[in-house]
N, C-alpha and C. Protein backbone atom coordinates (compact mmCIF):
# COMPACT_ATOMS: atom_id res chain seq x y z
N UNK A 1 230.45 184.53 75.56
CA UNK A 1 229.17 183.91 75.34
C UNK A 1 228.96 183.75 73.83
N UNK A 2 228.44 182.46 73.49
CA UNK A 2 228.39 182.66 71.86
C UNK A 2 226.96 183.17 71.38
N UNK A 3 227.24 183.39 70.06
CA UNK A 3 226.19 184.18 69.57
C UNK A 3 224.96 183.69 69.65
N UNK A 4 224.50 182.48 69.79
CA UNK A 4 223.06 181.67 69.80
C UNK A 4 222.60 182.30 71.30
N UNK A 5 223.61 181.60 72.21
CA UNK A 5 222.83 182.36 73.52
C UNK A 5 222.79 183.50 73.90
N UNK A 6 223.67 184.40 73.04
CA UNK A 6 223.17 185.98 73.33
C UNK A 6 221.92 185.75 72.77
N UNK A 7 221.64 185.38 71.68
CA UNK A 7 220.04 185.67 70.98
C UNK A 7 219.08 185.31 71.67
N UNK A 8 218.96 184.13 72.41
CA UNK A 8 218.15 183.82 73.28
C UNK A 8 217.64 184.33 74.18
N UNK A 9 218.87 184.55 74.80
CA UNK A 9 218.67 185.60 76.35
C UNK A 9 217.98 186.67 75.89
N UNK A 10 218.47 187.62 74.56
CA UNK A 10 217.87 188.73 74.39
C UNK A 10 216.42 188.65 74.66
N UNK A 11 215.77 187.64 73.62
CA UNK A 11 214.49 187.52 73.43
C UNK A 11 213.75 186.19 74.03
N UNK A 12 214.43 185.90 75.18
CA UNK A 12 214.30 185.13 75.97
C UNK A 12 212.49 185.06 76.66
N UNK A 13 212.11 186.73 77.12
CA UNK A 13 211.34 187.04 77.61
C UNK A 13 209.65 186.70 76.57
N UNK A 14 210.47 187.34 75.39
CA UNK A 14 209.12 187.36 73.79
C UNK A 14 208.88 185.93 73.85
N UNK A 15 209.66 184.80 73.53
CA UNK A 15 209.92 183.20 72.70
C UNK A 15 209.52 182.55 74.06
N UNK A 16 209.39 182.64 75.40
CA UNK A 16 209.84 181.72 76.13
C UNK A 16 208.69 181.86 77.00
N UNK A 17 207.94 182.93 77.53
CA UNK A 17 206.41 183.13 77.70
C UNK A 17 204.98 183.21 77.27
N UNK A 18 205.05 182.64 76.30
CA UNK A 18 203.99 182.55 75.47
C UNK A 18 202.82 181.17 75.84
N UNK A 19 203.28 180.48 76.96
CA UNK A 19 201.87 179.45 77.32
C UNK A 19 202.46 179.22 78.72
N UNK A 20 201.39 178.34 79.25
CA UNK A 20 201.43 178.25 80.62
C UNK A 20 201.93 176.83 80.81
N UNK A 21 201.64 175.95 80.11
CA UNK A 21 201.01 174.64 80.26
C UNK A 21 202.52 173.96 80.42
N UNK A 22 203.45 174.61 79.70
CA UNK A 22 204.90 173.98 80.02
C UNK A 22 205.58 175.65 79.96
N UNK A 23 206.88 174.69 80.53
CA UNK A 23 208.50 175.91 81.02
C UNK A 23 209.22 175.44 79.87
N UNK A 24 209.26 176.60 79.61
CA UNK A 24 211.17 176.14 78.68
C UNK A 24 211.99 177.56 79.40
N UNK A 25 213.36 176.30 79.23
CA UNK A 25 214.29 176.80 79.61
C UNK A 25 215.76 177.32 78.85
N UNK A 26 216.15 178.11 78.84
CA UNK A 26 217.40 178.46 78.29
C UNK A 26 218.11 178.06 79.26
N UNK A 27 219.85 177.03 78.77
CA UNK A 27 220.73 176.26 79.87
C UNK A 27 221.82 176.54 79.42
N UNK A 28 222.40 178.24 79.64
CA UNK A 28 223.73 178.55 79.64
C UNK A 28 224.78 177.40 80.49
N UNK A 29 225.85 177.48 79.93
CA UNK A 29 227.05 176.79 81.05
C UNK A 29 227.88 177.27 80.50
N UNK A 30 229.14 177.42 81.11
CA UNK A 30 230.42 178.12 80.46
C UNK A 30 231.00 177.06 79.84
N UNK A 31 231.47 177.39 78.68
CA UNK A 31 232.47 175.94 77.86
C UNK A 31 231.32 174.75 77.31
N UNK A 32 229.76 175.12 77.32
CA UNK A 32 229.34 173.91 77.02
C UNK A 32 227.91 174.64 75.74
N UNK A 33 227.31 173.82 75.12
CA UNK A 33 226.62 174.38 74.30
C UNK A 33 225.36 174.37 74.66
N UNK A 34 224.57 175.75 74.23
CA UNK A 34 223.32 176.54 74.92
C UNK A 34 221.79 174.65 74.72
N UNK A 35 221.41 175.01 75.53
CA UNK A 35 220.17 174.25 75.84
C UNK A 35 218.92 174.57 75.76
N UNK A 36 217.84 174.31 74.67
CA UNK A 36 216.56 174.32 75.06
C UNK A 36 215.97 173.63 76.52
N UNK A 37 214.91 173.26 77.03
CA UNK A 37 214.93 172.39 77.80
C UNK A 37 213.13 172.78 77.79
N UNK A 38 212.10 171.98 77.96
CA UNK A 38 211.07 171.93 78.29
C UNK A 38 210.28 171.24 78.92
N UNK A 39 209.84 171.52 79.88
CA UNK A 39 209.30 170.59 81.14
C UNK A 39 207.16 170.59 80.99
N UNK A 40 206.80 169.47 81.27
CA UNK A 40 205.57 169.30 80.15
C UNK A 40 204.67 168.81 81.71
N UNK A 41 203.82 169.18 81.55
CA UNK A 41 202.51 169.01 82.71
C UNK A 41 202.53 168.00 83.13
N UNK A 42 202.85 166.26 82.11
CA UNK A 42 202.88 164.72 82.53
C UNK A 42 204.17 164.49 83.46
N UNK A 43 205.23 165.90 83.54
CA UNK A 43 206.00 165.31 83.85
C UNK A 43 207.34 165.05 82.95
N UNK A 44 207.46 165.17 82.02
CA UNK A 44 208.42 164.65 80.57
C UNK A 44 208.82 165.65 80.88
N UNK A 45 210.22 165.60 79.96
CA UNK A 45 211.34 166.57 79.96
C UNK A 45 211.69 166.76 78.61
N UNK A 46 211.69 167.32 77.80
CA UNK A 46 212.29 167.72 76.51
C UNK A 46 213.40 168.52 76.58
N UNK A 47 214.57 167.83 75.28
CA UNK A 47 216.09 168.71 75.94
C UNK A 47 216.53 169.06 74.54
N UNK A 48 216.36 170.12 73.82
CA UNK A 48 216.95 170.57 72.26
C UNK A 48 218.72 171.03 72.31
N UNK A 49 218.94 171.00 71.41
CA UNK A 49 220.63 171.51 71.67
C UNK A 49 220.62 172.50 70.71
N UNK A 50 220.81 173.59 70.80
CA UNK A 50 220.69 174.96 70.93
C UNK A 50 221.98 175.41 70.16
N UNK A 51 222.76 174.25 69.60
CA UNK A 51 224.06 175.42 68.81
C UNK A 51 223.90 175.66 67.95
N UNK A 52 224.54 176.71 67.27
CA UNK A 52 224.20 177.51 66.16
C UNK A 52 222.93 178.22 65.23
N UNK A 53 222.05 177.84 66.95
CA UNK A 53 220.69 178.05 66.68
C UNK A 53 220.80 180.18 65.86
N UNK A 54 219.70 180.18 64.79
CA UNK A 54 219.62 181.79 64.63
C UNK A 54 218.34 181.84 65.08
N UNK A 55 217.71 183.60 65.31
CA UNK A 55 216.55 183.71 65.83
C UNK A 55 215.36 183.22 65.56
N UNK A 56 214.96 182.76 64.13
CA UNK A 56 214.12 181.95 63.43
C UNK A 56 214.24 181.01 63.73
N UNK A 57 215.21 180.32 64.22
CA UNK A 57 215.18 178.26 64.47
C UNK A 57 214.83 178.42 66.02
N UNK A 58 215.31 179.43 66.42
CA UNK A 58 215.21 179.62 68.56
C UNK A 58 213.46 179.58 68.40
N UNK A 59 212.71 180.31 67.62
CA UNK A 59 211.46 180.44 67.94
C UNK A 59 210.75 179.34 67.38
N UNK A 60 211.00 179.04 66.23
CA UNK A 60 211.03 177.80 65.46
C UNK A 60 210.86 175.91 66.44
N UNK A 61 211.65 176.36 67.44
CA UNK A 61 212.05 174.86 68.03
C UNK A 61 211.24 175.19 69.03
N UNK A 62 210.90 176.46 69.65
CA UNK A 62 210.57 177.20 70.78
C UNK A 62 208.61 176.75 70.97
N UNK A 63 208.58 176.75 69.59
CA UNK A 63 206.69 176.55 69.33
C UNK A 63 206.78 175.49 68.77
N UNK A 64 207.91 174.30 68.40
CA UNK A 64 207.54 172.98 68.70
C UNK A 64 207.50 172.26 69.68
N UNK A 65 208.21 172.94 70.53
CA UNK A 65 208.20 172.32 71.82
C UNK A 65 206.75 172.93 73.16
N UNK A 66 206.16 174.18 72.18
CA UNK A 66 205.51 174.41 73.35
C UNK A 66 203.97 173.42 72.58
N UNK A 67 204.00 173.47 71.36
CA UNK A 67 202.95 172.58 70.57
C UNK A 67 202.96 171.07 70.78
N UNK A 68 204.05 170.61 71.45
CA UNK A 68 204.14 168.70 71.75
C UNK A 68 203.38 168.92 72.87
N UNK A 69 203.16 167.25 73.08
CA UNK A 69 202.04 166.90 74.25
C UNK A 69 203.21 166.71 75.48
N UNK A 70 204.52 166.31 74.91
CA UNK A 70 205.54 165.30 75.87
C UNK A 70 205.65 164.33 75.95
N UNK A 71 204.39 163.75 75.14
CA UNK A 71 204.92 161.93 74.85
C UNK A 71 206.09 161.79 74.10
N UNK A 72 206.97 161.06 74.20
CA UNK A 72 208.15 160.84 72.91
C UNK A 72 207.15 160.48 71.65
N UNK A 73 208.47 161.01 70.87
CA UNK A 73 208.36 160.53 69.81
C UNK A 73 208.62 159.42 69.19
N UNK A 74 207.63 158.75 68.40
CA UNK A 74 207.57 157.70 67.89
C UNK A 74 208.07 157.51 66.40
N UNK A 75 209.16 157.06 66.38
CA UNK A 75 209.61 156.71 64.62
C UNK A 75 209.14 155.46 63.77
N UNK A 76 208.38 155.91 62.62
CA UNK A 76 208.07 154.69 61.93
C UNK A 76 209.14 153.72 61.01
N UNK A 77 208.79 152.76 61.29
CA UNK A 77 209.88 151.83 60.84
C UNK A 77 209.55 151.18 59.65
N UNK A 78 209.69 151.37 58.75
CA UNK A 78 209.95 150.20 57.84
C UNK A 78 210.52 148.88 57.41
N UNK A 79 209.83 147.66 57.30
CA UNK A 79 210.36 146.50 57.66
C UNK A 79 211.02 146.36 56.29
N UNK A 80 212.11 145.58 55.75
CA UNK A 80 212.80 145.83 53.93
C UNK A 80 211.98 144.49 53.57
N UNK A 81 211.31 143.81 53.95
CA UNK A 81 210.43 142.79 53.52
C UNK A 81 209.25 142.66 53.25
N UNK A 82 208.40 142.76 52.19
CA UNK A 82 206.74 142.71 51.74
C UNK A 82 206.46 141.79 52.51
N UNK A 83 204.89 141.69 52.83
CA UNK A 83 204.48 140.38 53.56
C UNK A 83 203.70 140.08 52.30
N UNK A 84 203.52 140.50 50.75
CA UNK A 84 203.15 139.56 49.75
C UNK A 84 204.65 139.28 48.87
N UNK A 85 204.10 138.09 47.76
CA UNK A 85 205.08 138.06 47.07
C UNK A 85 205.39 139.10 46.15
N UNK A 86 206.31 138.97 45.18
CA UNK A 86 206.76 140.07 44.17
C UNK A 86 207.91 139.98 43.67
N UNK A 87 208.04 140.52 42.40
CA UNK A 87 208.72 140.19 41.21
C UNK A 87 209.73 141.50 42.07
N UNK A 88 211.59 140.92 41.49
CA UNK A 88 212.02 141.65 42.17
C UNK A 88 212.98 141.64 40.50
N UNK A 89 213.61 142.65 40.33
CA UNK A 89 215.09 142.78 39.13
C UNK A 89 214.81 143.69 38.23
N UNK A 90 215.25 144.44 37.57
CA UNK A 90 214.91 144.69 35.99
C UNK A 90 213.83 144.44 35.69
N UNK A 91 213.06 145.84 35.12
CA UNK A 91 212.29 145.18 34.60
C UNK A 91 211.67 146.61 33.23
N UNK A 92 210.79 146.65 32.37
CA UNK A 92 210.71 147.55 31.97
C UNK A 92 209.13 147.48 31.00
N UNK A 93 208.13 148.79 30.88
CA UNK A 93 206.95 148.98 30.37
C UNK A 93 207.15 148.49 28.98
N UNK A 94 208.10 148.52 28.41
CA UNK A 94 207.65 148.30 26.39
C UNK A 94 208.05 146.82 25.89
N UNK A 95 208.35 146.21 27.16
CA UNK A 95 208.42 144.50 27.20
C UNK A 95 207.34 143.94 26.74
């Protein structure tokens, strides 16, 4: 068993009961790498990957996942184009 999911399991009981409102799960498999997993009141599924996790990142990921709502996450995008014009090259203040 590698060392992340011994840590887990240990303190499996402390990190992993602390609210009602969602389950997380620890997802041993033999030959494969340890699993967060959190299942959310709407229904959503949240799935962390758990390698080389130490006890600070296990609890760490443990109370972000019990603090999300379960909506995904949304990434903001930046478009590389202004919608005004603008001076683009070289340029410098003592001009």
């Amino acid at each position: 068993m590698g060392r992340e999911l011994e840590i887990l399991l240990k303190h499996r009981k402390k990190i992993l009961l602390l609210k009602i409102q969602i389950v997380v799960y620890v997802i041993p498999a033999r030959n494969s790498v340890p699993t967060l997993r959190a299942e959310y009141a709407n229904g959503r599924e949240v799935h962390v990957n758990a390698k080389g996790f130490t006890l600070e990142r296990a609890e760490r990921e443990v109370h972000s996942l019990q603090t999300r709502s379960g909506e995904p996450i949304v990434k903001f995008v930046a478009h590389p184009t202004a919608s005004c014009r603008s001076l683009q090259g070289q340029w410098s203040s003592l001009k």
